[in-house]
N, C-alpha and C. Protein backbone atom coordinates (compact mmCIF):
# COMPACT_ATOMS: atom_id res chain seq x y z
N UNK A 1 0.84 -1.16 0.00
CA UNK A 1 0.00 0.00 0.00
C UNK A 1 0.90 1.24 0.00
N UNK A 2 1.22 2.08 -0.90
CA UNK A 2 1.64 3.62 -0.92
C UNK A 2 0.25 4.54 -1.31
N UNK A 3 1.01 5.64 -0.27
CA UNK A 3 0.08 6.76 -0.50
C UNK A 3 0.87 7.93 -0.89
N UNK A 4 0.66 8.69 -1.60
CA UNK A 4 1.03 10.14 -1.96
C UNK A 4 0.11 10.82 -1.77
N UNK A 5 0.32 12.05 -0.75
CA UNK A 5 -0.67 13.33 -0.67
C UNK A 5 -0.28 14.49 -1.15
N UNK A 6 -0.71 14.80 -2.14
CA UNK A 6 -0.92 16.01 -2.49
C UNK A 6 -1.49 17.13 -2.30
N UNK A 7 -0.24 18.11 -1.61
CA UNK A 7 -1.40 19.80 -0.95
C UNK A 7 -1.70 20.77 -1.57
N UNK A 8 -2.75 21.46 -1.50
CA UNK A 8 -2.69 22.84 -2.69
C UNK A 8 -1.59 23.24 -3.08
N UNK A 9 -1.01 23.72 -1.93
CA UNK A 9 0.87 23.96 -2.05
C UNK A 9 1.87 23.39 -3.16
N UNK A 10 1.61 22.16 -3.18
CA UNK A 10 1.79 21.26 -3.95
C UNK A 10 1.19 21.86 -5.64
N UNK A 11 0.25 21.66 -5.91
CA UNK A 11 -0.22 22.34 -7.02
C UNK A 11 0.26 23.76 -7.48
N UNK A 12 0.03 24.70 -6.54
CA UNK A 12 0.33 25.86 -6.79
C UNK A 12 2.49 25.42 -7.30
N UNK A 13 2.88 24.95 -6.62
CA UNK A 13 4.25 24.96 -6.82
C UNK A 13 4.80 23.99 -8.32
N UNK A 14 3.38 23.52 -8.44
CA UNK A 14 4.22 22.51 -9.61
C UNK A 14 3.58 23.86 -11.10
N UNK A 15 2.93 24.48 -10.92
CA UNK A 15 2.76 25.79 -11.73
C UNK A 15 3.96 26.26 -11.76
N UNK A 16 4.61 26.35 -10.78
CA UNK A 16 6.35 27.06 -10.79
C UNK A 16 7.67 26.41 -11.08
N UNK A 17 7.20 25.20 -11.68
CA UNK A 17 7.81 23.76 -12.45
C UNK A 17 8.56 23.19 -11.16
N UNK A 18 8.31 23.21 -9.94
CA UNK A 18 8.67 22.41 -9.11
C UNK A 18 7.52 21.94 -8.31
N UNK A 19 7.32 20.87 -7.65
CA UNK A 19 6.50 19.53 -6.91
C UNK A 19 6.92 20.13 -5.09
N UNK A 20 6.98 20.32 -4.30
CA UNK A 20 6.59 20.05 -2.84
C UNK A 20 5.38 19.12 -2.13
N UNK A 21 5.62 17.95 -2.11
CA UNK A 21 4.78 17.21 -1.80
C UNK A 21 4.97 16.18 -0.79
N UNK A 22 4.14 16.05 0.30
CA UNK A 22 4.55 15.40 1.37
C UNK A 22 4.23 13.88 0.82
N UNK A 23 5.11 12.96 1.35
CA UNK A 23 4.75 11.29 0.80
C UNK A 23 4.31 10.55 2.57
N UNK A 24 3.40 9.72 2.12
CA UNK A 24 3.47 8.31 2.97
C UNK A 24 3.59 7.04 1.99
N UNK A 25 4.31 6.55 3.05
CA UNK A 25 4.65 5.10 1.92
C UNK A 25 4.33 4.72 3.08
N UNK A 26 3.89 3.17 2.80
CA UNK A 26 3.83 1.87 4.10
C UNK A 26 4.40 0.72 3.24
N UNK A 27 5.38 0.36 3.95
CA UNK A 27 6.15 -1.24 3.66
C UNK A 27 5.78 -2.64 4.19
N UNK A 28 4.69 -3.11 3.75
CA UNK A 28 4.03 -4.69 4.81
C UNK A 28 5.30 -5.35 4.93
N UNK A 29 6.03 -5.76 3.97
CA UNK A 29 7.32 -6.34 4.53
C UNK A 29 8.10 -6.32 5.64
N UNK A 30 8.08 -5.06 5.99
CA UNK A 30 8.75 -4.71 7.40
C UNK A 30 7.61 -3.85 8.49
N UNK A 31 6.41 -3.64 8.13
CA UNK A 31 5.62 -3.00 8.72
C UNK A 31 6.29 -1.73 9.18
N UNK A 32 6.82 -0.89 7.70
CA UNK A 32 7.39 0.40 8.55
C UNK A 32 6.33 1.25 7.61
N UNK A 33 6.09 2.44 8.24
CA UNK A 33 5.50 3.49 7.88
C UNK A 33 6.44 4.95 7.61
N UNK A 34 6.83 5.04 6.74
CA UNK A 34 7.70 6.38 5.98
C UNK A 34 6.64 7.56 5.62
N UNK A 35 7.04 8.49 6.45
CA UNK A 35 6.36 9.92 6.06
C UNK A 35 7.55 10.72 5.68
N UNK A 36 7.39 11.21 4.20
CA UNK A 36 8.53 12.54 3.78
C UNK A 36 8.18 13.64 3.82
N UNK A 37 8.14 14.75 4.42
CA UNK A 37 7.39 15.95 4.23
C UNK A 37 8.06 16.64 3.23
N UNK A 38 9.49 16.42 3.28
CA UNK A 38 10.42 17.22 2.48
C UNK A 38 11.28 16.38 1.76
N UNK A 39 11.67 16.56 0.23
CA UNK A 39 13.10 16.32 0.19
C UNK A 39 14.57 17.06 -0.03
N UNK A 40 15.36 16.39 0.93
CA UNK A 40 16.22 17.34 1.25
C UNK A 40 17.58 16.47 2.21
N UNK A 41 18.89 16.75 1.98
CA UNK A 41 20.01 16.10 2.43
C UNK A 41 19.53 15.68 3.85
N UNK A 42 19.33 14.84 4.44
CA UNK A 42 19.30 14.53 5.91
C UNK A 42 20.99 14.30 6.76
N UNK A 43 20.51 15.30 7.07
CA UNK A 43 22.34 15.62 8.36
C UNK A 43 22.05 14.64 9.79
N UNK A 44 20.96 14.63 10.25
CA UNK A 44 20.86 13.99 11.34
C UNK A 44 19.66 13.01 11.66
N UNK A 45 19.60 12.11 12.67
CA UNK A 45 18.85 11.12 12.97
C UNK A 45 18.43 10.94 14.02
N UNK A 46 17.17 11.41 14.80
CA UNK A 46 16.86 11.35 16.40
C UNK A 46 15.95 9.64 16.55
N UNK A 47 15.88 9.38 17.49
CA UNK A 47 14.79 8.36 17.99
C UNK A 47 14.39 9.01 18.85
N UNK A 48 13.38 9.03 18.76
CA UNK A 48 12.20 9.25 19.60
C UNK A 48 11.88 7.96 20.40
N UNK A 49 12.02 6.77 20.23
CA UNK A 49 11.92 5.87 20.85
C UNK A 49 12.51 4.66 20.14
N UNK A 50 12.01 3.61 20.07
CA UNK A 50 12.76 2.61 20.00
C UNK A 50 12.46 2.20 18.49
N UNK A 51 10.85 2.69 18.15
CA UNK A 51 10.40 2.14 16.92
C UNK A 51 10.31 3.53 16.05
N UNK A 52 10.55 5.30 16.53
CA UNK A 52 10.26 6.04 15.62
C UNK A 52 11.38 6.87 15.26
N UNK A 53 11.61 7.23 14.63
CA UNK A 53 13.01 8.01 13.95
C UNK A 53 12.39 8.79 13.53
N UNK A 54 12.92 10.46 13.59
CA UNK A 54 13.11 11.51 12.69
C UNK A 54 13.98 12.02 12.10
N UNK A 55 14.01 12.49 10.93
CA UNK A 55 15.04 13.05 10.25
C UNK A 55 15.05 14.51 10.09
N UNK A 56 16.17 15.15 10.16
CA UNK A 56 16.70 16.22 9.89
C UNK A 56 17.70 17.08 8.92
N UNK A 57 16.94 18.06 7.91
CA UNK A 57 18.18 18.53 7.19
C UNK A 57 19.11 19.61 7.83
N UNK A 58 20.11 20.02 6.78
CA UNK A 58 20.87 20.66 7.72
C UNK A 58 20.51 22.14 8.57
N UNK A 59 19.41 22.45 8.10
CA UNK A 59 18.41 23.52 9.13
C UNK A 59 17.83 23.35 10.18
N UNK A 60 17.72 22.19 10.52
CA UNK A 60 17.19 21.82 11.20
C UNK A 60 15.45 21.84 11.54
N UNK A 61 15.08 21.34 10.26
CA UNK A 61 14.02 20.98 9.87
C UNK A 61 13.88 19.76 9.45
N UNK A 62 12.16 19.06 9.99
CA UNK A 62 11.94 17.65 9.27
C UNK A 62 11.79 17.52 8.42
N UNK A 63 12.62 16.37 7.99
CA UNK A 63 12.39 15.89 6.63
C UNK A 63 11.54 15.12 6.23
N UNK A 64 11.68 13.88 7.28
CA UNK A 64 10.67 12.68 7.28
C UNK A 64 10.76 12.24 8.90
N UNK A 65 9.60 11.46 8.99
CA UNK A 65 9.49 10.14 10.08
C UNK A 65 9.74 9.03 9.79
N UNK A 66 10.10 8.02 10.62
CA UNK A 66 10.10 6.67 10.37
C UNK A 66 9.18 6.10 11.27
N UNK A 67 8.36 5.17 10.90
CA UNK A 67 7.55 4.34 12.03
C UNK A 67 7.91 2.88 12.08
N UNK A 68 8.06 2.39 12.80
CA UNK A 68 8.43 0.83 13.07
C UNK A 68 7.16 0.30 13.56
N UNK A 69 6.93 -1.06 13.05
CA UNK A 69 5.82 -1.90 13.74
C UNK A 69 4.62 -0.86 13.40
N UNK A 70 4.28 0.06 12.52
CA UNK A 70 3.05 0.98 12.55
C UNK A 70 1.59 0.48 12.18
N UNK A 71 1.81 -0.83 11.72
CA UNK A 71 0.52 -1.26 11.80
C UNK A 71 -0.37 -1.30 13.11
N UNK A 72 0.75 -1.73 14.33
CA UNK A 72 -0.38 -2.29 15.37
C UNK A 72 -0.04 -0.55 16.21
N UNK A 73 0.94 0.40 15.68
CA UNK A 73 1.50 1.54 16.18
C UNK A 73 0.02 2.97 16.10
N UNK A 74 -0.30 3.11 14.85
CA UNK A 74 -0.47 3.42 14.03
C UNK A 74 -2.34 3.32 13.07
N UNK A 75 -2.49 2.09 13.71
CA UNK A 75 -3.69 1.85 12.81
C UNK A 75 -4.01 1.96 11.67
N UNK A 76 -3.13 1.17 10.76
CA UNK A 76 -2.72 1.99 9.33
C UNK A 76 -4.39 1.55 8.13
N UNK A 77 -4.76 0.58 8.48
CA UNK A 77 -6.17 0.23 7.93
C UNK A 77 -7.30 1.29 8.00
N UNK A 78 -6.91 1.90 8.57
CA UNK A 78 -8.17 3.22 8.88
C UNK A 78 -7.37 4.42 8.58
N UNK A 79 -6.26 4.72 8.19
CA UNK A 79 -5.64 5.90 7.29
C UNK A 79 -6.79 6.56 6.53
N UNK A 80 -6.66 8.14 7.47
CA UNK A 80 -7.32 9.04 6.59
C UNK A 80 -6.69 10.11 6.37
N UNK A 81 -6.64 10.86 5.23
CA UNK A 81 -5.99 12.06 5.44
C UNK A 81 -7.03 13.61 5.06
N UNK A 82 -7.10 14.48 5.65
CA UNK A 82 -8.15 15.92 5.54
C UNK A 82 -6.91 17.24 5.49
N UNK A 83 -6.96 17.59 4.96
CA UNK A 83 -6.24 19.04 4.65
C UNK A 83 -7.57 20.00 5.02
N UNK A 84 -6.54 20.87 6.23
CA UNK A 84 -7.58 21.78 6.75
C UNK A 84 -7.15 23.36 6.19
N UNK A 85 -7.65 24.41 6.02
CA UNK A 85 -7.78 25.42 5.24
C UNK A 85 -6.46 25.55 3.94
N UNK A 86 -6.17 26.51 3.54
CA UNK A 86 -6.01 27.01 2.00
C UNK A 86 -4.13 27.56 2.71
């Protein structure tokens, strides 16, 4: 199962011949859940715990999450996504 979400932001920016678009991917193989908000060099790597990782570029901004085990983490069968205002 992959998901790609696409935000207005997203639209408006691919008018400016570039894409900004946040990704979810889910891997059943390993039951990991990958969120990218950005892409961009990742300089650093936190855990948050044992099963979640964040990434960081060199601004110190997120890039992505990692989720481990996010099926039973997560509830990934009931994934919804709502974009709230403009």
């Amino acid at each position: 199962m992959n998901f790609t979400i696409v935000t207005s932001s997203s639209v408006i920016a691919a008018s400016q011949s570039f894409v900004h678009a946040m990704k979810v991917r889910y891997f059943p193989d390993t039951d990991t859940l990958y969120i990218e908000f950005r892409v961009s060099d990742v300089v650093e790597t936190k855990d948050l715990d044992e099963n979640t990782q964040v990434d960081f570029d060199r601004g110190g901004s997120i890039c992505a999450i990692t989720i481990e085990h996010a099926n039973e983490r997560a509830d990934l069968p009931h994934f919804s996504f709502e974009q709230v205002g403009t």
